[in-house]
Protein backbone atom coordinates (compact mmCIF):
# COMPACT_ATOMS: atom_id res chain seq x y z
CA UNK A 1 120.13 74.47 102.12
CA UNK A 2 120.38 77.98 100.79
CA UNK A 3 122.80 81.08 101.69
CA UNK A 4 120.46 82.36 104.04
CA UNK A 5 120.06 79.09 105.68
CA UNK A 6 123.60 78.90 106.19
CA UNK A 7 124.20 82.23 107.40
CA UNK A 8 121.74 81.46 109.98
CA UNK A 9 122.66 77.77 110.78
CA UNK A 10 126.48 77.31 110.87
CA UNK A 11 126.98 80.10 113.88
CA UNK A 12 124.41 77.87 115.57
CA UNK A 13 125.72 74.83 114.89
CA UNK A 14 129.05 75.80 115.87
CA UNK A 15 127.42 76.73 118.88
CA UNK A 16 126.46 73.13 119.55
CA UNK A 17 129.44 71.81 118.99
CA UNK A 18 131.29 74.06 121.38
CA UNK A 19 128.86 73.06 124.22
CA UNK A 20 130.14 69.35 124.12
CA UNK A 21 133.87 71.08 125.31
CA UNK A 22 132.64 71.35 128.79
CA UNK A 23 135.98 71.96 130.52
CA UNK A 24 137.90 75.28 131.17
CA UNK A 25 141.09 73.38 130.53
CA UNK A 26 140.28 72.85 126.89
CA UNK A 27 139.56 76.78 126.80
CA UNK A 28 142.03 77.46 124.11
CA UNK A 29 140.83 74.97 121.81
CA UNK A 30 137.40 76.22 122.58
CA UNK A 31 138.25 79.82 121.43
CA UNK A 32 139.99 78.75 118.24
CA UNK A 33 136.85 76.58 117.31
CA UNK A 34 134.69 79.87 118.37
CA UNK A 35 136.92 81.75 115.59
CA UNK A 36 137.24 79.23 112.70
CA UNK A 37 132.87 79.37 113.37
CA UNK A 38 132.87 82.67 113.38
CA UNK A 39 135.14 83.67 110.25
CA UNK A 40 133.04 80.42 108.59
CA UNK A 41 129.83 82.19 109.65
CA UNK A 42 131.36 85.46 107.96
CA UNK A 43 132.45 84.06 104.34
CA UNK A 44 128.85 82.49 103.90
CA UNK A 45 127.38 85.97 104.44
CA UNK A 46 129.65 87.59 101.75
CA UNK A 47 127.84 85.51 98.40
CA UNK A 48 124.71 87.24 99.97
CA UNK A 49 126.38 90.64 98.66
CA UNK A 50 128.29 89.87 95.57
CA UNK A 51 124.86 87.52 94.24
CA UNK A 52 122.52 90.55 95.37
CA UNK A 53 120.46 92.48 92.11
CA UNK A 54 120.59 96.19 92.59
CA UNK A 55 117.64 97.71 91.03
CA UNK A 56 114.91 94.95 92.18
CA UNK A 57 112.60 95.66 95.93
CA UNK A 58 111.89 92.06 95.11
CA UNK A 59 113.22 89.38 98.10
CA UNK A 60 116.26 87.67 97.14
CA UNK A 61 117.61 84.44 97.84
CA UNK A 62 114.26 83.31 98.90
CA UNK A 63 113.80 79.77 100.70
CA UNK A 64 110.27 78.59 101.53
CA UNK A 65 109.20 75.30 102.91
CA UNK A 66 106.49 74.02 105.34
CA UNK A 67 107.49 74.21 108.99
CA UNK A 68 104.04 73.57 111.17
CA UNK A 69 101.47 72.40 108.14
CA UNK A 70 98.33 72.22 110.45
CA UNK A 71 98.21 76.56 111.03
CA UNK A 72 100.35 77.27 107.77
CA UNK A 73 103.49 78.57 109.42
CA UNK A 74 106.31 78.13 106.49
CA UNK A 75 110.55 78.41 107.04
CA UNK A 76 110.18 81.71 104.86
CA UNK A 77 113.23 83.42 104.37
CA UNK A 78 114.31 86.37 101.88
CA UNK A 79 116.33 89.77 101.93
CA UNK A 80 116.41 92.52 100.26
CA UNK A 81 117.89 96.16 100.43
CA UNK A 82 116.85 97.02 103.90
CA UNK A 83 118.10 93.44 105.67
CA UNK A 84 121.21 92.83 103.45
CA UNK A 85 123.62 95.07 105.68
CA UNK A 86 122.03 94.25 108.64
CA UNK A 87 122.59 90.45 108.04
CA UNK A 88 126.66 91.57 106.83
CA UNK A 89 127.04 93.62 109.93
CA UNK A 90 125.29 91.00 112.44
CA UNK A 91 128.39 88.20 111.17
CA UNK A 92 130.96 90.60 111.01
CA UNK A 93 130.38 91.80 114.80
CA UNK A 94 130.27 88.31 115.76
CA UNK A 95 133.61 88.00 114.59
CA UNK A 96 134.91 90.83 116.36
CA UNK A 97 133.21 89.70 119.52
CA UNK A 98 135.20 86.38 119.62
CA UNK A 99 138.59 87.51 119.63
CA UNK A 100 137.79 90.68 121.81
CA UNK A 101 136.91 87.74 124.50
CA UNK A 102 139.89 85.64 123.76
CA UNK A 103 141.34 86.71 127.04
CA UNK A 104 139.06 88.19 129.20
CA UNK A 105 136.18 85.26 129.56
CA UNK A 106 138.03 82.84 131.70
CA UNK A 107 135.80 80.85 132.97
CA UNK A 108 132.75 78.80 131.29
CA UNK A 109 134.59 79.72 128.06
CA UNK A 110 132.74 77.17 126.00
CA UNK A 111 129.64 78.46 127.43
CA UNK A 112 130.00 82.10 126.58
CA UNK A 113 131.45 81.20 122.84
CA UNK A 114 128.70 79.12 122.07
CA UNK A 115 126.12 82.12 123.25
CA UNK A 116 127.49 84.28 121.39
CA UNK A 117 127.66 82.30 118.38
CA UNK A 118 124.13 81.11 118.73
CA UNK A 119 123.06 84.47 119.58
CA UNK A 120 124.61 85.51 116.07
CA UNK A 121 122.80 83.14 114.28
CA UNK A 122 119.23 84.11 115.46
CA UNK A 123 119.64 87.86 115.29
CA UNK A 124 120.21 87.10 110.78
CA UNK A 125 117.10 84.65 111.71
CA UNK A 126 115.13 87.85 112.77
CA UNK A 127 116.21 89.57 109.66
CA UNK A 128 115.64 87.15 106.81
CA UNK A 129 112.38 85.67 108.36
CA UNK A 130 109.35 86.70 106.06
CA UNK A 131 106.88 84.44 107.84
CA UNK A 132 105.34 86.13 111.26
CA UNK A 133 105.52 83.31 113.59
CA UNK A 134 109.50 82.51 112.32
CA UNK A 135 110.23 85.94 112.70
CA UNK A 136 108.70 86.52 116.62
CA UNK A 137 110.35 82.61 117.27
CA UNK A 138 113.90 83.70 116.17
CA UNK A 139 113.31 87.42 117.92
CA UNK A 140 112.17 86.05 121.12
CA UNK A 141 114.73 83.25 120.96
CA UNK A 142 117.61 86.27 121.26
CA UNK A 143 116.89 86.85 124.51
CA UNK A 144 117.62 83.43 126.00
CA UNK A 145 121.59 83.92 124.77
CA UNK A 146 121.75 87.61 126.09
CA UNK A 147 120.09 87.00 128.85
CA UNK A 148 122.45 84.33 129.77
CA UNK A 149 125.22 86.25 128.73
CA UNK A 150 124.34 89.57 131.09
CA UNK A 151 123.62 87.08 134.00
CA UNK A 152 126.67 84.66 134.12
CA UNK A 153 129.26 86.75 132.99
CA UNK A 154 128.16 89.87 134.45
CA UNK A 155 128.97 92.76 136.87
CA UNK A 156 128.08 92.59 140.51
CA UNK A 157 124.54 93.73 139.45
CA UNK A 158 124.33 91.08 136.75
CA UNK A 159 120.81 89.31 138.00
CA UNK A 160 118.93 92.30 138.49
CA UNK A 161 120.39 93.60 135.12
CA UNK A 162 119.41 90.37 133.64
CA UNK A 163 116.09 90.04 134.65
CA UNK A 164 115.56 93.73 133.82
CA UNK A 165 116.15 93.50 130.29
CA UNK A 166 114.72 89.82 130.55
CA UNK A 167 111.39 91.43 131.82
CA UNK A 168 110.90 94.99 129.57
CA UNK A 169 111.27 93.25 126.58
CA UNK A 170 109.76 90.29 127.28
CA UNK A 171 106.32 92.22 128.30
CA UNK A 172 106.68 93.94 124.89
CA UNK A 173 106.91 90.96 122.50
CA UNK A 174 103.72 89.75 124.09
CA UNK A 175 102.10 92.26 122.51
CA UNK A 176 103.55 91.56 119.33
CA UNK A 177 102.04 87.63 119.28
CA UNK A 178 98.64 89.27 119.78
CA UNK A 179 99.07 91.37 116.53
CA UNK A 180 100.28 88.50 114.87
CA UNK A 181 97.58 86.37 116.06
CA UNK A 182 95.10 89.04 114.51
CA UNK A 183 96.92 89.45 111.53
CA UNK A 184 96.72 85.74 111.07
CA UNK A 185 92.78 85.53 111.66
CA UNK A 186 92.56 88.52 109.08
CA UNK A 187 94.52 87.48 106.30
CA UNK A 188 92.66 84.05 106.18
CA UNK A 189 95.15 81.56 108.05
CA UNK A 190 98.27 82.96 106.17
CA UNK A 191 101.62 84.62 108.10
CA UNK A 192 103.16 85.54 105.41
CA UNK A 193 104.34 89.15 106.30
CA UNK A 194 104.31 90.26 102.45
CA UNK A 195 100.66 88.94 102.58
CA UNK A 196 99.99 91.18 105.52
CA UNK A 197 101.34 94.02 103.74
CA UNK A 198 98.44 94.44 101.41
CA UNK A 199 95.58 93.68 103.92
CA UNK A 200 92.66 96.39 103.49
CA UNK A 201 92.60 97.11 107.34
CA UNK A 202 90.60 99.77 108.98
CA UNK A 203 91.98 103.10 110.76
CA UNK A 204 90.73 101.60 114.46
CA UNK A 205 92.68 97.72 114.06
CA UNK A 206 95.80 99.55 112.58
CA UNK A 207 95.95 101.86 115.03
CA UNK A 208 95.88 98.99 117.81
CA UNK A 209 98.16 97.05 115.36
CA UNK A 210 100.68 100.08 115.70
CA UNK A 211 100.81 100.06 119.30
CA UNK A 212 101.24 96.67 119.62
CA UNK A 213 103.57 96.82 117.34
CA UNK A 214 105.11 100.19 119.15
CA UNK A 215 105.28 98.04 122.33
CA UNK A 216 107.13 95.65 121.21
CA UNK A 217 109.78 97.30 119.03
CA UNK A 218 110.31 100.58 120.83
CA UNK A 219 111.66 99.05 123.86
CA UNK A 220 113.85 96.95 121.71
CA UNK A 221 115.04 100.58 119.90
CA UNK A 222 115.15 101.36 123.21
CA UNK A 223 113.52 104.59 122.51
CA UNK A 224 112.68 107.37 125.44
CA UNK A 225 111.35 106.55 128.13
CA UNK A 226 111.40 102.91 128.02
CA UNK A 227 114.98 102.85 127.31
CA UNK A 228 116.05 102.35 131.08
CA UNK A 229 116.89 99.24 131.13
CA UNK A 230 119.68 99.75 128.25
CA UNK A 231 122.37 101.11 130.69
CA UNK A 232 121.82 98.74 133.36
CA UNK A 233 122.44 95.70 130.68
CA UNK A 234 125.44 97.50 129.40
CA UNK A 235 126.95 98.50 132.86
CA UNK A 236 126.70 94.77 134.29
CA UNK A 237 127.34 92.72 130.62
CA UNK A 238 130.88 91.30 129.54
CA UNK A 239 132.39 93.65 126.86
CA UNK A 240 131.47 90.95 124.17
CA UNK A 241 127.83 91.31 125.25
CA UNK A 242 127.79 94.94 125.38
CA UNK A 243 129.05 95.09 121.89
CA UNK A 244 126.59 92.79 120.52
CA UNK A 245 123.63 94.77 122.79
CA UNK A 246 124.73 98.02 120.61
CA UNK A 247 125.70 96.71 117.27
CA UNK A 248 122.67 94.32 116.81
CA UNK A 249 120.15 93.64 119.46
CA UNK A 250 118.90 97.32 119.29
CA UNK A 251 118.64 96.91 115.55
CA UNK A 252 115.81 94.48 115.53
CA UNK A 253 113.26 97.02 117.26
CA UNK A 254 114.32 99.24 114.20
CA UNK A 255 114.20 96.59 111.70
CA UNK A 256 110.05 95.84 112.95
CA UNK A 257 108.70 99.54 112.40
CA UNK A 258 110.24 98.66 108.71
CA UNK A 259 109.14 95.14 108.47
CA UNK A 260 105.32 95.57 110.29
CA UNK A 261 104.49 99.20 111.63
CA UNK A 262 105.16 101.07 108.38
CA UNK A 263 103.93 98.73 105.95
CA UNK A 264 101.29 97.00 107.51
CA UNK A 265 100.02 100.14 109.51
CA UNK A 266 100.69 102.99 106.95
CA UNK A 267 97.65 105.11 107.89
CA UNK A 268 97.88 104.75 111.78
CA UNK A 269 101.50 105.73 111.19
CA UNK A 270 100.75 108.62 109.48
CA UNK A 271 98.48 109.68 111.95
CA UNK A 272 100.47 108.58 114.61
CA UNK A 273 104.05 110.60 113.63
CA UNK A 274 103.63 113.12 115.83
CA UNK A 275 104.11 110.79 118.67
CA UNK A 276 107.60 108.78 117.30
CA UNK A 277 109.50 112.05 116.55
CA UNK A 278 108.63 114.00 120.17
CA UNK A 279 110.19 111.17 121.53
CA UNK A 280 112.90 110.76 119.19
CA UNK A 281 113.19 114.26 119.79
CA UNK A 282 113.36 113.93 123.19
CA UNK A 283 115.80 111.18 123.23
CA UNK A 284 118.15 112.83 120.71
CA UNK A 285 118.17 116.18 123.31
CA UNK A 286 117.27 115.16 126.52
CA UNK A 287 119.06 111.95 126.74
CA UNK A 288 122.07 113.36 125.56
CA UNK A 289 122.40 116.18 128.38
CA UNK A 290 121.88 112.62 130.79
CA UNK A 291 124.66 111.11 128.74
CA UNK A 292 126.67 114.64 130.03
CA UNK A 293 126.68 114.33 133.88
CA UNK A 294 127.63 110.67 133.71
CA UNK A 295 130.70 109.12 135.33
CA UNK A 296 131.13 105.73 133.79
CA UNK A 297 132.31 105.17 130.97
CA UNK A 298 129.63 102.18 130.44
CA UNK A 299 126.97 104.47 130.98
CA UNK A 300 128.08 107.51 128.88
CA UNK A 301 128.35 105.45 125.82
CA UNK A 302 124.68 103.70 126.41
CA UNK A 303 122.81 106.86 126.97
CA UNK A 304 124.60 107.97 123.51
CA UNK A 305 123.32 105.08 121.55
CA UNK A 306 119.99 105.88 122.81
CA UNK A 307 120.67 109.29 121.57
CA UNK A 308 121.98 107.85 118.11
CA UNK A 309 118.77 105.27 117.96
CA UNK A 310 116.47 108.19 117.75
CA UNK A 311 118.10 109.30 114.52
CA UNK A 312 117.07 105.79 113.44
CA UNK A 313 113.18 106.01 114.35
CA UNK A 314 113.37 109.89 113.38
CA UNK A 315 114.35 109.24 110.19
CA UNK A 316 112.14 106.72 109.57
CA UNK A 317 108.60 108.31 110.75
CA UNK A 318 109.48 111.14 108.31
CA UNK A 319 108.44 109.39 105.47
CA UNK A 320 111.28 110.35 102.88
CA UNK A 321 113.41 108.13 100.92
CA UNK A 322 116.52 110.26 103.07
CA UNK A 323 115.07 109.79 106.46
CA UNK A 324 114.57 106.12 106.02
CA UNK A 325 117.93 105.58 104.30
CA UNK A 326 119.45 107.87 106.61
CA UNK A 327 117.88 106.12 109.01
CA UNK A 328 119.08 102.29 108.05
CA UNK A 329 122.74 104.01 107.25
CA UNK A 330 122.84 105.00 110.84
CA UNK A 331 121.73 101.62 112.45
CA UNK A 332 124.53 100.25 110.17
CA UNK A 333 127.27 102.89 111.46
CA UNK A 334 125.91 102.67 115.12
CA UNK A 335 126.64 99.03 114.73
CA UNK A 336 130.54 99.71 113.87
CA UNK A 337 130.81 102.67 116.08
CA UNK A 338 128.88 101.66 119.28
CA UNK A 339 130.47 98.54 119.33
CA UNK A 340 134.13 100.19 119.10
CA UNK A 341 133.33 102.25 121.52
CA UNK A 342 132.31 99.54 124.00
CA UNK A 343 135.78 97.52 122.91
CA UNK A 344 137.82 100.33 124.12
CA UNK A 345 136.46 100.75 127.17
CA UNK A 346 136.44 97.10 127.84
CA UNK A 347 140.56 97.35 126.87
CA UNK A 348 141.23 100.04 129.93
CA UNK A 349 138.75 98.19 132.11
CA UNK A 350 140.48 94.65 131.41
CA UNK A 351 143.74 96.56 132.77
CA UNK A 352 142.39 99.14 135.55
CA UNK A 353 139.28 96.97 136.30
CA UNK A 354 137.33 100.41 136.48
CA UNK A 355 134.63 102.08 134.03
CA UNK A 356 134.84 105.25 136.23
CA UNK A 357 136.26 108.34 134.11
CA UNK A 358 138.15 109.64 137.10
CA UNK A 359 140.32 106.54 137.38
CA UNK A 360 142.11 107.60 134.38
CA UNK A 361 143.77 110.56 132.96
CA UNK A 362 146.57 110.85 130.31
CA UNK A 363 146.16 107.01 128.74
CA UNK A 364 147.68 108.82 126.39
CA UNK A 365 151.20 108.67 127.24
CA UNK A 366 151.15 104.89 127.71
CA UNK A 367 148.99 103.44 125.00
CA UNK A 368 149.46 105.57 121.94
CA UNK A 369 148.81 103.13 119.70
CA UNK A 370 145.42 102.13 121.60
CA UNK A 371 144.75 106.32 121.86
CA UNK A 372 145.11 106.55 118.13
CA UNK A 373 142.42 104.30 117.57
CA UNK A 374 139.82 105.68 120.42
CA UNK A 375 140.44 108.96 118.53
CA UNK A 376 138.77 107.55 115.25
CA UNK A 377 135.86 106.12 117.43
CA UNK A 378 135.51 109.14 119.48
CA UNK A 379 135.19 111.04 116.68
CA UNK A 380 133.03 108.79 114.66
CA UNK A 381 130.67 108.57 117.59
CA UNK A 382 130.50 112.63 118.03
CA UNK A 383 129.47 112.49 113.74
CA UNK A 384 132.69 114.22 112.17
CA UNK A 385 132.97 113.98 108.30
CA UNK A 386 135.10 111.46 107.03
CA UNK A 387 133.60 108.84 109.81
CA UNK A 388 130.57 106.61 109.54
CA UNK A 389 128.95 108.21 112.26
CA UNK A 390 128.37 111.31 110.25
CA UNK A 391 126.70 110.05 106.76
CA UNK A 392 123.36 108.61 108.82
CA UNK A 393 122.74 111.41 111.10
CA UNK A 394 123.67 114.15 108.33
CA UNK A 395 121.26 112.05 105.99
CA UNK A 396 118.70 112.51 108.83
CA UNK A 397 119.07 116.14 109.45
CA UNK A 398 118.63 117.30 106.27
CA UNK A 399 115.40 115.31 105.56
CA UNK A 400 113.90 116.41 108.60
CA UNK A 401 114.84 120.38 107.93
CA UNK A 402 113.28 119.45 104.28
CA UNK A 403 110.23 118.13 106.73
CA UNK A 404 109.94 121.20 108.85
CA UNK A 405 112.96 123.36 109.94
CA UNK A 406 111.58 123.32 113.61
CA UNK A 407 112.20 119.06 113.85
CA UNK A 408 115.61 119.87 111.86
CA UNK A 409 116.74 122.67 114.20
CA UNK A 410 116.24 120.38 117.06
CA UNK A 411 117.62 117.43 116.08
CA UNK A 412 121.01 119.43 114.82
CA UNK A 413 121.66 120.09 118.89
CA UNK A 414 123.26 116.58 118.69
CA UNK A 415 126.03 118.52 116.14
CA UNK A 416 126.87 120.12 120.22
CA UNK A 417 125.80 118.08 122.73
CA UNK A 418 127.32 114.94 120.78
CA UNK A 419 130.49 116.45 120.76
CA UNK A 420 130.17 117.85 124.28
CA UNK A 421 130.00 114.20 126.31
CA UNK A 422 132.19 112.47 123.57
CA UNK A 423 134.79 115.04 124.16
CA UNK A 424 134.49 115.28 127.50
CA UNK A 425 134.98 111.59 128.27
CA UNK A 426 137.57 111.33 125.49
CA UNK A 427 139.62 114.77 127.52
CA UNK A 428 139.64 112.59 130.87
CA UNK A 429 140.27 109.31 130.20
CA UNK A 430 142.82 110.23 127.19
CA UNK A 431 144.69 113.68 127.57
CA UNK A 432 146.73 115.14 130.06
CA UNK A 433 149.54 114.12 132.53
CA UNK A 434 149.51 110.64 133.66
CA UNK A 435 146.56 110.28 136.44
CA UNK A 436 148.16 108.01 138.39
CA UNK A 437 150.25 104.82 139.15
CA UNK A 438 147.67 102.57 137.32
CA UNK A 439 147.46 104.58 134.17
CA UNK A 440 151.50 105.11 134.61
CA UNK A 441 151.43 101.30 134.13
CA UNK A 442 149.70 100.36 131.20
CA UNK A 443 150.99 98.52 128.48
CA UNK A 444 149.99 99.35 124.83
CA UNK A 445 147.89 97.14 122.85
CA UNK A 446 148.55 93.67 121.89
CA UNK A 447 148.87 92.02 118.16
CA UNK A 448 145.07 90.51 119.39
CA UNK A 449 143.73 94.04 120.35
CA UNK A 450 145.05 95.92 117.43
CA UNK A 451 143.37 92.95 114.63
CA UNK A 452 139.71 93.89 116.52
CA UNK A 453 140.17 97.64 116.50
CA UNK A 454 141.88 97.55 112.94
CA UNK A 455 139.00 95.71 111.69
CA UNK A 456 136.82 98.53 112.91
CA UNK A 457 138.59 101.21 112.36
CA UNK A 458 138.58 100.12 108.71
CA UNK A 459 134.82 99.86 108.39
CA UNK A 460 134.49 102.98 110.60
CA UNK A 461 136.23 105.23 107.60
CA UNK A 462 135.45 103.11 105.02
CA UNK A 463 131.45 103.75 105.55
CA UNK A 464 132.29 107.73 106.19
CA UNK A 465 134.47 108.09 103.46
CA UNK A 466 132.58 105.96 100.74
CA UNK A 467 128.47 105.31 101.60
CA UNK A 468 127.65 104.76 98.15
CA UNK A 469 128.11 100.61 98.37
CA UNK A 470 125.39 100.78 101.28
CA UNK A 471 122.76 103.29 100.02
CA UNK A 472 122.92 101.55 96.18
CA UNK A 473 121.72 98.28 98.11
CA UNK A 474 118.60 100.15 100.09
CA UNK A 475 117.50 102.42 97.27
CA UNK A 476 115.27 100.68 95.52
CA UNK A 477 113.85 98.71 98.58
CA UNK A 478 112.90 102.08 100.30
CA UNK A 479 111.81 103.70 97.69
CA UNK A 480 108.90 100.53 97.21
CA UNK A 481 108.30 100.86 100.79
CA UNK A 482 107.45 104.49 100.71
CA UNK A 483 105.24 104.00 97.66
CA UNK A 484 103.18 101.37 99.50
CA UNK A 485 103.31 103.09 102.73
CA UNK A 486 101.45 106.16 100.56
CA UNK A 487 98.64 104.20 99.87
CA UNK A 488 95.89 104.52 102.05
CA UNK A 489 94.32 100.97 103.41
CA UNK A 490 91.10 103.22 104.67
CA UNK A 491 89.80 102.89 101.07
């Protein structure tokens, strides 16, 4: 079994094994095994890094073997600079998910470990799978755990939330099979998704190919206006869901325009550009003046990662080696910063038991310590220097001012209207006199709460301060996929 097999295998495992501990009294035991899994999970990633060849687009730590021999469907795995991070950052969330649930699942505890554990594994299935059908199994297969995890630990809303996000993207994927299907037929019984990369296909199957493909990923993204079901999900999941939703789940949409649309579909993308950056565009302005006028928390901080998300695909469909590494730098921030965000407001709302902004005011004067660190995030998540969340976006906005200063002008609102709702919520909640007798109440954070935000916080200025570790890895891989995304397949 290789390092990617193992990366992908022993959260999933472990998630087996906690499903045998069927009884809330043997809850505590059931967390620690969640958290020896998940640091386990963690250290098998980190060879992936220090054994990784800079200077190579080539996969790495490739493992192939026949899976179904009769329609030549292969347990094909590989990495290279685009998936590295994105395989780091999906086991180092997971950790931070199981000990920000230590406490506040209660109930079916062995249940909601082993999702999320599971649910870790498939996600670094989705991005180290180089055969088709392995890649849509493991990518459909993440909805099962989230699903489950939005519908039986949920808000009051949790089934219709559920079956929402169940449903959009769902409908999507189905899409998706058909391509693959195609692709399949057309590249002479072979998914091999490097094989599909160099099939000579014509301008009318790519561009049906790219809205399949479209379907499918964009509502993963989510990107505008299929992105409604993103605050429901987050409004009615558990904290630990929420912060996998925004650190991972929306990065496997992201990850297919990489992996399929651009690649497979170069010229249809081309043509088709116009499209992805209006509603990028759109998302970047006119979801963040939603994210504005809202009054929970919850829902402030989803409508901003669909704001942050459109960096992603803007960056991408702007075919420069700084959009598209601007564009993977900011899924990888997004993943740190969305995910802290979600983690504070699931502290207050484990206290209060309230995501509405006007049942605080002044948190400040009780939970310094806690403040401190939703300072960092807040700031991260509005894109100050220093912080992760600026070196993606800033990446971004100068490629697309290189592109045309009209694109770049538009998406540098987000330098004001990012700042606007992030400060806005952060003035509320944080500053001030003490609201009332709840808020007067609160007790700083514990040893547990501080480890999860540390861990965070660490990453959070690490990234901001010091990017070069994470563009060195995606240089070279870009830089191949631009060259073969400039070659015309109409020929």
């Amino acid at each position: 079994m290789g390092l990617l097999s193992l990366a992908i295998w022993t959260p999933i495992v472990f998630g087996a094994v906690l499903l045998l501990l069927g009884r809330d009294d043997q809850a505590r035991g059931v967390r620690w095994i969640a958290l020896v899994g998940a640091v386990i999970s963690l250290l098998v990633t980190l060879p992936l890094y220090s054994g990784f060849q800079l200077g190579t687009s080539t996969m790495q730590f490739v493992e192939n073997s026949p899976w179904i021999e009769r329609i030549n469907v292969n347990y094909h795995l590989g990495i290279d600079g685009i998936s590295l991070w994105l395989v780091l950052l999906t086991a180092f969330i997971n950790v931070v998910v199981v000990i920000a649930s230590w406490e506040s699942i209660t109930s079916r505890v062995n249940q909601y470990m082993a999702a999320v554990m599971m649910l870790s594994g498939l996600q670094i299935g989705v991005f180290a799978a180089l055969d088709g059908m392995l890649f849509y199994v493991f990518f459909e297969a993440t909805l099962i755990p989230m699903y489950l995890l939005i519908g039986i630990w949920g808000g009051p809303r949790k089934i219709y939330a559920a079956l929402k996000f169940f449903l959009y993207t769902l409908l999507g994927s189905l899409l998706l099979l058909v391509a693959l299907m195609f692709l399949y037929t057309k590249s002479g019984g072979s998914f091999d998704i490097l094989t599909w990369h160099n099939l000579p296909l014509r301008g009318g199957a790519q561009t049906l190919l790219f809205f399949a493909f479209f379907a499918a990923f964009a509502v993963k993204v989510p990107m505008w206006p299929v992105h409604t079901w993103l605050p429901d999900a987050h409004v009615e999941a558990p904290t630990g869901g929420s912060v996998v939703l925004a650190s991972i789940m929306l990065k496997l949409g992201a990850y297919g325009f990489l992996r399929f649309s651009l690649p497979i579909t170069p010229d249809a993308s081309h043509e088709w550009t116009w499209l992805v950056i209006g509603l990028s565009l759109t998302a970047i302005i006119y979801v963040a003046l939603v994210s504005l006028v809202q009054r929970d928390m919850k829902k402030l901080v989803a409508y901003s990662s669909v704001v942050h998300m459109g960096f992603v695909t803007l960056g991408f469909f702007l075919f420069s080696d700084l959009g598209v590494s601007g564009g993977i730098v900011q899924m990888i921030a997004h993943g740190f910063v969305s995910g802290a965000m979600f983690l504070c407001i699931g502290v207050l709302y484990d206290r209060v038991h309230s995501r509405e902004i006007s049942s605080y005011g002044g948190v400040i004067n009780t939970m310094p310590r806690f403040t401190a660190f939703a300072l960092l995030f807040f700031m991260a998540n509005a894109g100050l220097p220093g912080t992760a969340g600026f070196v993606g976006e800033w990446m971004v906005i100068l490629a697309s001012v290189k592109s045309s200063f009209w694109i770049g002008t538009a998406a540098a609102t987000t330098l004001i209207t990012g700042a606007s709702y992030t400060l806005w919520m952060f003035k509320r909640v944080y500053l001030g006199p003490v609201a009332n007798q709840e808020v007067k109440a609160l007790k700083d954070i514990n040893n547990r709460e501080f480890l999860m935000l540390a861990l965070l916080a660490i990453a959070v200025l690490f990234m901001g301060i010091y990017p070069k570790p994470f563009t060195d890895v995606m240089d070279t891989s870009v830089a191949d996929l631009l060259r073969h995304v400039a070659v015309s397949k109409l020929n």
